[in-house]
C-alpha atoms as a PDB file:
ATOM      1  CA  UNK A   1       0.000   0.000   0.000  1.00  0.00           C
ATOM      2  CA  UNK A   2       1.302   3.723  -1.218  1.00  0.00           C
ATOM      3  CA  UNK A   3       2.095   5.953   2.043  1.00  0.00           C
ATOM      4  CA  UNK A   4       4.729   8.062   0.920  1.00  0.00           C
ATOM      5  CA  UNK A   5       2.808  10.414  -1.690  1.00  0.00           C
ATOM      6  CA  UNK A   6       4.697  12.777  -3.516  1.00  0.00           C
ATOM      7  CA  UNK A   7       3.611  16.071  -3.676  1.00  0.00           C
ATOM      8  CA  UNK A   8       3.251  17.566  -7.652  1.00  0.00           C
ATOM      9  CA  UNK A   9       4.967  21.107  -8.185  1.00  0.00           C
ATOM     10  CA  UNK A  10       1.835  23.046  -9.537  1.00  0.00           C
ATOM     11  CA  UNK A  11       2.717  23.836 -13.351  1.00  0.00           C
ATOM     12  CA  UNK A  12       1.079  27.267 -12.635  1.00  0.00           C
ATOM     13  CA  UNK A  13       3.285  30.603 -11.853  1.00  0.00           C
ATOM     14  CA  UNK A  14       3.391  31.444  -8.222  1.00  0.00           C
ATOM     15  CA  UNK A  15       1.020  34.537  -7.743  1.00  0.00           C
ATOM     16  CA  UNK A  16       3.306  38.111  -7.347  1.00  0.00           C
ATOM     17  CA  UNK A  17       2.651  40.036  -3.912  1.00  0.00           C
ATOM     18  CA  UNK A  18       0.388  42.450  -4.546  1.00  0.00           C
ATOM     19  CA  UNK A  19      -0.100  46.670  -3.266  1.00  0.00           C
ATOM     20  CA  UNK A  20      -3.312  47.999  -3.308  1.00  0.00           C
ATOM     21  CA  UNK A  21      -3.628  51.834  -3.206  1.00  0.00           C
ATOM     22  CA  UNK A  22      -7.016  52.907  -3.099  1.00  0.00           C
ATOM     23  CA  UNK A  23      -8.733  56.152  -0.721  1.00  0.00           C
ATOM     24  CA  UNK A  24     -12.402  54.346  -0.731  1.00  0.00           C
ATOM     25  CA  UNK A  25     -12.682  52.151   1.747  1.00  0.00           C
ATOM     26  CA  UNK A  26     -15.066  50.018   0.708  1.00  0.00           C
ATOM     27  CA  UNK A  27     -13.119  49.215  -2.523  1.00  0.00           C
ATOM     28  CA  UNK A  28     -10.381  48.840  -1.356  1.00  0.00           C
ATOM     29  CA  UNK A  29     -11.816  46.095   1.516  1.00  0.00           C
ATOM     30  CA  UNK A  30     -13.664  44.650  -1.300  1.00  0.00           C
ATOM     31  CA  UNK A  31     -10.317  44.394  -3.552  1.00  0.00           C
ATOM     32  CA  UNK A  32      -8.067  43.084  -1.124  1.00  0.00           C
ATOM     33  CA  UNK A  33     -10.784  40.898  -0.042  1.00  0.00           C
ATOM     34  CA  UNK A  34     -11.506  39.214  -3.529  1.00  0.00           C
ATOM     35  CA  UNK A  35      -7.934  39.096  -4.353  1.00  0.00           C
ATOM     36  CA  UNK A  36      -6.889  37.571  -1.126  1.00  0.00           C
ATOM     37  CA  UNK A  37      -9.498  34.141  -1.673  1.00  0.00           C
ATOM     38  CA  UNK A  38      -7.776  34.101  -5.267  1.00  0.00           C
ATOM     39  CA  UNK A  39      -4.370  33.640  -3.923  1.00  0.00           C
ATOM     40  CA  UNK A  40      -2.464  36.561  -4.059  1.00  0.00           C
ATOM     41  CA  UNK A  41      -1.120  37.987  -0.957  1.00  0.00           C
ATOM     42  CA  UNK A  42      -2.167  41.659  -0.421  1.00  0.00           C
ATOM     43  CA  UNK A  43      -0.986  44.745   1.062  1.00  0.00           C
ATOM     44  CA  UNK A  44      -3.096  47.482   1.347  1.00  0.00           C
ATOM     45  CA  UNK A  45      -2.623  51.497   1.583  1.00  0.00           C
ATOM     46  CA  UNK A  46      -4.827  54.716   1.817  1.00  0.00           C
ATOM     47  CA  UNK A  47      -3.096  56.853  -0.223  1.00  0.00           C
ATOM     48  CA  UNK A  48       0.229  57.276  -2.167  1.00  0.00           C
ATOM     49  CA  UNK A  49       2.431  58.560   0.497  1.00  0.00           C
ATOM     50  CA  UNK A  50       1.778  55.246   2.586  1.00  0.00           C
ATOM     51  CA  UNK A  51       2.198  53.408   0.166  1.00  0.00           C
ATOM     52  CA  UNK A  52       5.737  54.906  -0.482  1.00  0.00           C
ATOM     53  CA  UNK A  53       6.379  54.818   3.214  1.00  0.00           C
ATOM     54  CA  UNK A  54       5.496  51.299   3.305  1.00  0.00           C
ATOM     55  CA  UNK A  55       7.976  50.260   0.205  1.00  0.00           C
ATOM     56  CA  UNK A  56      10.640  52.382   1.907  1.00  0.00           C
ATOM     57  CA  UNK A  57      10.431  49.742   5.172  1.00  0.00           C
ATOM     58  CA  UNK A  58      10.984  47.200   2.844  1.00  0.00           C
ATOM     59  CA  UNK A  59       9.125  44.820   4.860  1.00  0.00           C
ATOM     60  CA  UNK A  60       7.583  43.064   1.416  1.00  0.00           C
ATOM     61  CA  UNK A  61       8.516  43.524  -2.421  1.00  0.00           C
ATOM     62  CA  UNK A  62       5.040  43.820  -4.480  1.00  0.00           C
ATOM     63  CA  UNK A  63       5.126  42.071  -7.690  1.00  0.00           C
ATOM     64  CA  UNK A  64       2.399  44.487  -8.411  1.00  0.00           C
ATOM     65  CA  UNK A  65       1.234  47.513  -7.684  1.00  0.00           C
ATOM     66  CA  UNK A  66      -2.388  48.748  -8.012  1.00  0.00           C
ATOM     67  CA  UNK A  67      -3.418  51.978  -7.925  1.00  0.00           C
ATOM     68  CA  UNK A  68      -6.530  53.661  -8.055  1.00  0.00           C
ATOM     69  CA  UNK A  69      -6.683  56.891 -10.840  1.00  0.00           C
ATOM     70  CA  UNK A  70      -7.720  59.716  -8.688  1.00  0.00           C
ATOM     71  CA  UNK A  71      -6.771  59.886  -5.253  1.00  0.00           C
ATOM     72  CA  UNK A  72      -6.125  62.795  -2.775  1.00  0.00           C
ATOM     73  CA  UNK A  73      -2.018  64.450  -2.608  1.00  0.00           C
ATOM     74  CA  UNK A  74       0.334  62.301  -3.989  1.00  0.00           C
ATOM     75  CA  UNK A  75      -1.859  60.821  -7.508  1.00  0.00           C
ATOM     76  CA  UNK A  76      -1.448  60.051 -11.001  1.00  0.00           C
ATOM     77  CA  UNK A  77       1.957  60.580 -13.568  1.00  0.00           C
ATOM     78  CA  UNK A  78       3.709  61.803 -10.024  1.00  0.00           C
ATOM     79  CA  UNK A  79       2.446  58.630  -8.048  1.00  0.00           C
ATOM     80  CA  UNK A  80       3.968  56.401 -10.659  1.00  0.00           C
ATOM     81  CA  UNK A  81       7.100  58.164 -10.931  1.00  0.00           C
ATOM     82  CA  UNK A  82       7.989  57.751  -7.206  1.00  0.00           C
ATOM     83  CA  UNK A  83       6.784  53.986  -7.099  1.00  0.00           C
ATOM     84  CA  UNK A  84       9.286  53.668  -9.842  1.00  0.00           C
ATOM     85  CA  UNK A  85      11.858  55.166  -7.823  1.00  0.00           C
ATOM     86  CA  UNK A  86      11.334  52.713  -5.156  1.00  0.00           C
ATOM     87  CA  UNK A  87      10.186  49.441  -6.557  1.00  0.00           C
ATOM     88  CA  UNK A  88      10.359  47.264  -9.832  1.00  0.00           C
ATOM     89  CA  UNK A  89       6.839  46.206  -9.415  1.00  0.00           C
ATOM     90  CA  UNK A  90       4.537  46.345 -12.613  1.00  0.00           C
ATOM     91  CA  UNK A  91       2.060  49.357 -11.651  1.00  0.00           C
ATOM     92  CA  UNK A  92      -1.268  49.366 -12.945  1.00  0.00           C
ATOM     93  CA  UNK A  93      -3.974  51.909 -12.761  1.00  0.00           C
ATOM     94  CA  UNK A  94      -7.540  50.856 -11.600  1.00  0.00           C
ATOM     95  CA  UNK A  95     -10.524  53.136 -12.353  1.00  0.00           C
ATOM     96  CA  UNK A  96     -14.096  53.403 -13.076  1.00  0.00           C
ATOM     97  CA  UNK A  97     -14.084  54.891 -16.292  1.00  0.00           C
ATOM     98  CA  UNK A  98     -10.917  55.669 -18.924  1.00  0.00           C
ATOM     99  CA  UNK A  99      -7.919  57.041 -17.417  1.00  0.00           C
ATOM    100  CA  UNK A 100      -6.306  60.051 -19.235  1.00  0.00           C
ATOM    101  CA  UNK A 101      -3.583  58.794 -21.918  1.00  0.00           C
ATOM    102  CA  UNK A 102      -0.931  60.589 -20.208  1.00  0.00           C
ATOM    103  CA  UNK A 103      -1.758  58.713 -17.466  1.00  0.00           C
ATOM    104  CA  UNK A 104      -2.333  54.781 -18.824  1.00  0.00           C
ATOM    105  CA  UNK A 105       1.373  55.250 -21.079  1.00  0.00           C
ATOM    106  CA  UNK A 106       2.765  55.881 -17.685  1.00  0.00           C
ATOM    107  CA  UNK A 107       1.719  52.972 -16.240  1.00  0.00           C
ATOM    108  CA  UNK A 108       2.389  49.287 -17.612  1.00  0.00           C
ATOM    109  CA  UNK A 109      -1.604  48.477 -17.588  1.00  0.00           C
ATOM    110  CA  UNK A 110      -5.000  49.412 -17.107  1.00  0.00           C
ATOM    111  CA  UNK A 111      -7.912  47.820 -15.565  1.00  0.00           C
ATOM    112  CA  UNK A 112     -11.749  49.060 -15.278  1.00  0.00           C
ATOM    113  CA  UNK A 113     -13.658  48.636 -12.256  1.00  0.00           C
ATOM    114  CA  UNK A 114     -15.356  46.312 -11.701  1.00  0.00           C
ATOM    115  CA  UNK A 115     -12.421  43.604 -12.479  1.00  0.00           C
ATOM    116  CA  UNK A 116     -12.551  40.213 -12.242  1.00  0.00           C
ATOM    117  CA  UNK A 117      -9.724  38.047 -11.122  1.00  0.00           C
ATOM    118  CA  UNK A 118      -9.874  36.308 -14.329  1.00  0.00           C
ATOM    119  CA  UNK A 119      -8.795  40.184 -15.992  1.00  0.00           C
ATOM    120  CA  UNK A 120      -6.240  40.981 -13.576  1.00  0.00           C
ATOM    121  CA  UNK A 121      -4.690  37.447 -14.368  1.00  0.00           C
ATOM    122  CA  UNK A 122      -4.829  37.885 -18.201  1.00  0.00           C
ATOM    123  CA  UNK A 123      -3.202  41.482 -17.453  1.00  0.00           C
ATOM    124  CA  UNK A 124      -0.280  39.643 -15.641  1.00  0.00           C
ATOM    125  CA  UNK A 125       0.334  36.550 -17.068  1.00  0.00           C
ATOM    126  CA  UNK A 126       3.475  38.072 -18.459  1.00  0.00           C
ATOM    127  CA  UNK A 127       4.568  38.721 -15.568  1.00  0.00           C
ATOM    128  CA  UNK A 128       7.804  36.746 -13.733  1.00  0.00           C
ATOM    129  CA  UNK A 129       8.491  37.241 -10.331  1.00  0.00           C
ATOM    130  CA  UNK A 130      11.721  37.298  -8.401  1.00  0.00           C
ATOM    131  CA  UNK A 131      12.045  33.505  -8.035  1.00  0.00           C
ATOM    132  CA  UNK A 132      11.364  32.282  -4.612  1.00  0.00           C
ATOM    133  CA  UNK A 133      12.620  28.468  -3.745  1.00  0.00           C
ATOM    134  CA  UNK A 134       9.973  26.385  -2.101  1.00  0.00           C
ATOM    135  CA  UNK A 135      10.699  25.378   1.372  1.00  0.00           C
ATOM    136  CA  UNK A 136       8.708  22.039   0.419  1.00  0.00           C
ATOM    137  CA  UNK A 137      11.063  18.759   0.013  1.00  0.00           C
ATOM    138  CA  UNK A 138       9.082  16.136  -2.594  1.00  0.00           C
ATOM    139  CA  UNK A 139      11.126  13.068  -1.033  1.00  0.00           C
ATOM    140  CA  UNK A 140       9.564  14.017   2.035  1.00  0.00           C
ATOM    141  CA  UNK A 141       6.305  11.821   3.130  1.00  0.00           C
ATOM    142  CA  UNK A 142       2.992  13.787   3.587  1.00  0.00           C
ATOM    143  CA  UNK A 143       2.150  11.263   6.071  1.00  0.00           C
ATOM    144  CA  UNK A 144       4.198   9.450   9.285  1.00  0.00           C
ATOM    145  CA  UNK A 145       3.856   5.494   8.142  1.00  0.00           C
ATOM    146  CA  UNK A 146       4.419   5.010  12.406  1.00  0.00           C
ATOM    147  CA  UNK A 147       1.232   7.216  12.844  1.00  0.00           C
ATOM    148  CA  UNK A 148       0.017   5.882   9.792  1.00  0.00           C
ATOM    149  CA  UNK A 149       0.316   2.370  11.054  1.00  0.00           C
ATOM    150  CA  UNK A 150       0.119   2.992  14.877  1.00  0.00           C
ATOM    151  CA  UNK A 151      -3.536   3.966  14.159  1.00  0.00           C
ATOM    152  CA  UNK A 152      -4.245   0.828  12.304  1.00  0.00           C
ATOM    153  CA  UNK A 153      -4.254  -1.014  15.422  1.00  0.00           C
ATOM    154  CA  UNK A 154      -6.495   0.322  16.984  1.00  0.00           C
ATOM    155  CA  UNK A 155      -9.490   1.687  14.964  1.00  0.00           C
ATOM    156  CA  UNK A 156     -11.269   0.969  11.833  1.00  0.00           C
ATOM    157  CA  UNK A 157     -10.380   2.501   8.439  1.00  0.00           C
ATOM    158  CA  UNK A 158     -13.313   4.918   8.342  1.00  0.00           C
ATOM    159  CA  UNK A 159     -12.205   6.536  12.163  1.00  0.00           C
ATOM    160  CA  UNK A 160      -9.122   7.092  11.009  1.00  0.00           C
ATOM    161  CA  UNK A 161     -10.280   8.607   7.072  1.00  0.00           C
ATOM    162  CA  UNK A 162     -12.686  10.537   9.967  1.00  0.00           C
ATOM    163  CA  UNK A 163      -9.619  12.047  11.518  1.00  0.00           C
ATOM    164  CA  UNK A 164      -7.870  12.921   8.717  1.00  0.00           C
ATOM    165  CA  UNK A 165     -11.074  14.682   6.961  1.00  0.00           C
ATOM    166  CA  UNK A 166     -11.047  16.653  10.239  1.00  0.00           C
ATOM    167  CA  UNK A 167      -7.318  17.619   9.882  1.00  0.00           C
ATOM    168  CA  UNK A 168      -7.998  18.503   6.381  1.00  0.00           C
ATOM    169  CA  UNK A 169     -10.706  20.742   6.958  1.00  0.00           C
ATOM    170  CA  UNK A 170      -8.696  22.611  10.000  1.00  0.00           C
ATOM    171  CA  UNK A 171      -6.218  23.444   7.699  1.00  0.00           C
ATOM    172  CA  UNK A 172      -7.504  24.930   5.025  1.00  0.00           C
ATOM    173  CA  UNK A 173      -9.264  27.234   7.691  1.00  0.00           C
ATOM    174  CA  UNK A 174      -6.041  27.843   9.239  1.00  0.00           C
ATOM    175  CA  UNK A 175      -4.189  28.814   5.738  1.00  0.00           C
ATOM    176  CA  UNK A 176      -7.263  31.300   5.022  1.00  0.00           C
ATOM    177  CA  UNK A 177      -6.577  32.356   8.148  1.00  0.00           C
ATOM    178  CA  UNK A 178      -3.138  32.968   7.412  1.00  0.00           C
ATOM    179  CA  UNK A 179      -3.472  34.943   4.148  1.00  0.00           C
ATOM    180  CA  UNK A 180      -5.432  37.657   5.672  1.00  0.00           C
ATOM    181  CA  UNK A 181      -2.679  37.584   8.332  1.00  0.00           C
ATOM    182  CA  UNK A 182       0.339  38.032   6.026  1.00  0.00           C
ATOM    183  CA  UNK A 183      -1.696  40.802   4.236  1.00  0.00           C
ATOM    184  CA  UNK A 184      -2.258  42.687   7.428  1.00  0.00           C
ATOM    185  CA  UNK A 185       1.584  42.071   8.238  1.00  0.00           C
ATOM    186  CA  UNK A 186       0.210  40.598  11.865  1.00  0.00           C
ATOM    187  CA  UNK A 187       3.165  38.435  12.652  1.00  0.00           C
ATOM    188  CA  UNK A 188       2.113  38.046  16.268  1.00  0.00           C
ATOM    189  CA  UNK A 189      -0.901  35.728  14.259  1.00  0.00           C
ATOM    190  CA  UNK A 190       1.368  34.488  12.098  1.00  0.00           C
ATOM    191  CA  UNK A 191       2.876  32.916  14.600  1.00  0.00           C
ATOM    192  CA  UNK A 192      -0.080  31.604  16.374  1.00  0.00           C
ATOM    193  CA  UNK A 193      -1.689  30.169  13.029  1.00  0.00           C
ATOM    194  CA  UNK A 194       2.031  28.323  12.635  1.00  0.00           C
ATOM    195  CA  UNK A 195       2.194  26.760  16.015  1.00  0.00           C
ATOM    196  CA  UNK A 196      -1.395  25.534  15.600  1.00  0.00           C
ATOM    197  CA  UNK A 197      -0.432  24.084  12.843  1.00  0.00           C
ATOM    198  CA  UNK A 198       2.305  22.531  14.104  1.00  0.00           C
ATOM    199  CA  UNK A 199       1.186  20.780  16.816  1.00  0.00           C
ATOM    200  CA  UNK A 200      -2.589  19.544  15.093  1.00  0.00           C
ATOM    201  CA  UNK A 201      -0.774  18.157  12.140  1.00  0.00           C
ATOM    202  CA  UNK A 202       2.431  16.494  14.183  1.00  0.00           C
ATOM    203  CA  UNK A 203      -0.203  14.966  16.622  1.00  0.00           C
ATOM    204  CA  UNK A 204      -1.953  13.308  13.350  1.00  0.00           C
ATOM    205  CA  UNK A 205       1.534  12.191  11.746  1.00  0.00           C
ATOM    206  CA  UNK A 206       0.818  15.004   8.852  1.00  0.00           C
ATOM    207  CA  UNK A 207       4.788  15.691   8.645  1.00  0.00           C
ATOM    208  CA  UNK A 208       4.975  18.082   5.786  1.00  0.00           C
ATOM    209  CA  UNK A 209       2.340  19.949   6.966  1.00  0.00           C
ATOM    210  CA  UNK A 210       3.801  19.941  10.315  1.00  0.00           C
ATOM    211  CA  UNK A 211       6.936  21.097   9.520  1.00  0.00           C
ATOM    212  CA  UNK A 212       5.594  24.137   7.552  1.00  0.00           C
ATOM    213  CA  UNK A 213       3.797  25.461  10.606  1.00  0.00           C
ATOM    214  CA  UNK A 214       7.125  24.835  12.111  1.00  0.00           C
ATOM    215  CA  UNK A 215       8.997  27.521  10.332  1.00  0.00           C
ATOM    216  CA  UNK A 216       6.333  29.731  10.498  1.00  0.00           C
ATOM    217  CA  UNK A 217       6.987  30.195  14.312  1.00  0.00           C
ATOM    218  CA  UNK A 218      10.767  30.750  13.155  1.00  0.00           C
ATOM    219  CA  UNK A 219      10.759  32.872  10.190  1.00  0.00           C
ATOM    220  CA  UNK A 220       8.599  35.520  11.625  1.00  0.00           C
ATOM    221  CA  UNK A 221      10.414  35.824  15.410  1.00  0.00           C
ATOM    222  CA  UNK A 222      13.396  38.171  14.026  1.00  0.00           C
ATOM    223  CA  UNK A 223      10.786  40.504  11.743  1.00  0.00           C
ATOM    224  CA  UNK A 224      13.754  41.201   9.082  1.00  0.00           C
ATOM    225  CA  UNK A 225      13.327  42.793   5.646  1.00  0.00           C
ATOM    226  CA  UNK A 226      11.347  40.478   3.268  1.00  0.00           C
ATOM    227  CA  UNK A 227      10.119  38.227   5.614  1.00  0.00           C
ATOM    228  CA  UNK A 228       6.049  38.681   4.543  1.00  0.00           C
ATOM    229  CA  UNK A 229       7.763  37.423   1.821  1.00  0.00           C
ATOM    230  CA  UNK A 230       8.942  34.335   3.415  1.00  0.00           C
ATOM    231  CA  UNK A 231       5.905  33.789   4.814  1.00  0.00           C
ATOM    232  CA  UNK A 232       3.713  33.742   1.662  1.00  0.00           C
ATOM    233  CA  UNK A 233       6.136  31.498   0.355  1.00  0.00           C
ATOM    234  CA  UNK A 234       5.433  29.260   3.186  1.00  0.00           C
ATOM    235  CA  UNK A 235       1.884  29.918   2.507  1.00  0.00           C
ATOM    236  CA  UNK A 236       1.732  28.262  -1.165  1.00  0.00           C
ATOM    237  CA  UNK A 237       3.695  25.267   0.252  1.00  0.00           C
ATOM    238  CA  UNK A 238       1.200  24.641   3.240  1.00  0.00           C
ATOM    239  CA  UNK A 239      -1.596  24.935   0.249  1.00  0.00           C
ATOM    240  CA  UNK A 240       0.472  22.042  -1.984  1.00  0.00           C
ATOM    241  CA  UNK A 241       1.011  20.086   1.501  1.00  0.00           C
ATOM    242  CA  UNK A 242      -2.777  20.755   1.543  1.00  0.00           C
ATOM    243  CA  UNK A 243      -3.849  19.327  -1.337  1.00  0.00           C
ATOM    244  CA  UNK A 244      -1.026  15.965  -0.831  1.00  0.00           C
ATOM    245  CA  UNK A 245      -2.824  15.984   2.692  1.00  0.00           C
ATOM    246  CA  UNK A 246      -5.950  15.478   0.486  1.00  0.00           C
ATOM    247  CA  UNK A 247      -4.520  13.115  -2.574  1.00  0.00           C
ATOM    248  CA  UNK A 248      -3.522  10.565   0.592  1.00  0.00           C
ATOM    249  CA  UNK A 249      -6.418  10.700   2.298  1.00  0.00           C
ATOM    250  CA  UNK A 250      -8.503   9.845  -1.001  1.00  0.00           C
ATOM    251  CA  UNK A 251      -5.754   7.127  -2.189  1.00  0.00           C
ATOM    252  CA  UNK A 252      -4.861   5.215   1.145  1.00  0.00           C
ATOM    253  CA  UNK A 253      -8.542   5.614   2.297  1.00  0.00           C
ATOM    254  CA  UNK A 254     -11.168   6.283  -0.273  1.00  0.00           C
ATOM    255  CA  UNK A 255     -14.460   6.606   1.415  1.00  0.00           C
END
């Protein structure tokens, strides 16, 4: 019987951090929101001088940059310029009706609100960003055969497909759970959501997932330049542990 699942590297691009800079509230909520469930990780800001203030921390590196058309002080040609100046994102402008030319040739994109994720993707799909390794090792077994097995002896098959259903199901709450925490830059949470990880999944033998949760705890303690970054890095490998998590349960026991 097959316990040592390997985990496929998803053929699709990993998703660029994204900066959102947009005064209205409730678009901006509703961006970050909608963006966050497709998989991008988000960082948000009120106006243009935040969002410079926030590049010049350096605590992430956007991939991309949106930014709404008309905003209060810092907007527009002069917006771009200084973004420029302080990042090699892509910038794109996002408004409800045409943007000035002046204003889309400065920019490397346009999109009209409403936009679906499906446009923003097309709009990107050109886009490479900085290459990240995966903290994920394939030789490594999604599942502890001693667990595995040490479970065997003493309940049925469907108990233990029961438990691992549950485990499932906790962490893909936990990893939504996460992305809104790495796109409000909470590391305290990030931490928390990491050692609960941690201990569920060692408890239930789920090693890769374990692990993950692991160096969440330990990437965000020293809160160095770039480490948001880190952590949505570990954030697309708990999803592919996820979905191995998943494959195993399905292929060792099938309901």
């Amino acid at each position: 019987m097959q316990t040592r699942c390997m985990l496929q590297r998803s053929a699709e691009r990993r998703l660029p951090v994204v900066l959102l800079i947009d005064d209205d509230l409730v678009s901006r909520e509703v961006t970050a929101t909608v963006l966050t469930m497709a998989g991008f990780t988000v960082h948000t800001a009120v106006d243009g001088d935040t969002a410079l203030e926030m590049l010049a921390k350096a605590a992430f590196r956007p991939g991309v940059i949106l930014m709404d058309a008309q905003m209060p002080g810092l907007s527009g040609e002069n917006l771009i310029a200084a973004l420029r100046s302080q990042s090699k994102a892509r910038i794109y402008v996002v408004s409800g009706s045409n943007a000035p030319a002046e204003l889309a040739d400065a920019a490397d994109g346009f999109l009209l609100k409403p936009f679906s994720i499906e446009g923003l993707r097309k709009l990107i799909e050109g886009f490479q960003p900085e290459a990240v390794p995966s903290l994920l090792d394939p030789n490594e077994p999604v599942v502890s055969v001693e667990v595995l097995g040490q479970l065997r002896k003493v309940m049925p098959e469907s108990a233990i497909r029961q438990i691992y259903s549950v485990v499932v199901a906790d962490l893909a709450t936990r990893i939504d759970a996460l992305a809104a925490a790495i796109a409000k830059g909470d590391r305290g949470e990030i931490r928390r959501i990491g050692h609960a990880i941690k201990g569920g999944c060692g408890m239930a033998g789920a090693i890769q997932a374990a692990r993950l949760g692991a160096l969440l705890e330990v990437v965000t303690v020293d809160w160095k330049d770039n480490q948001l970054d880190n952590s949505a890095v570990l954030l697309s490998d708990l999803r592919a542990a996820a979905q191995g998590l998943k494959r195993m349960l399905d292929a060792e026991l099938p309901a």
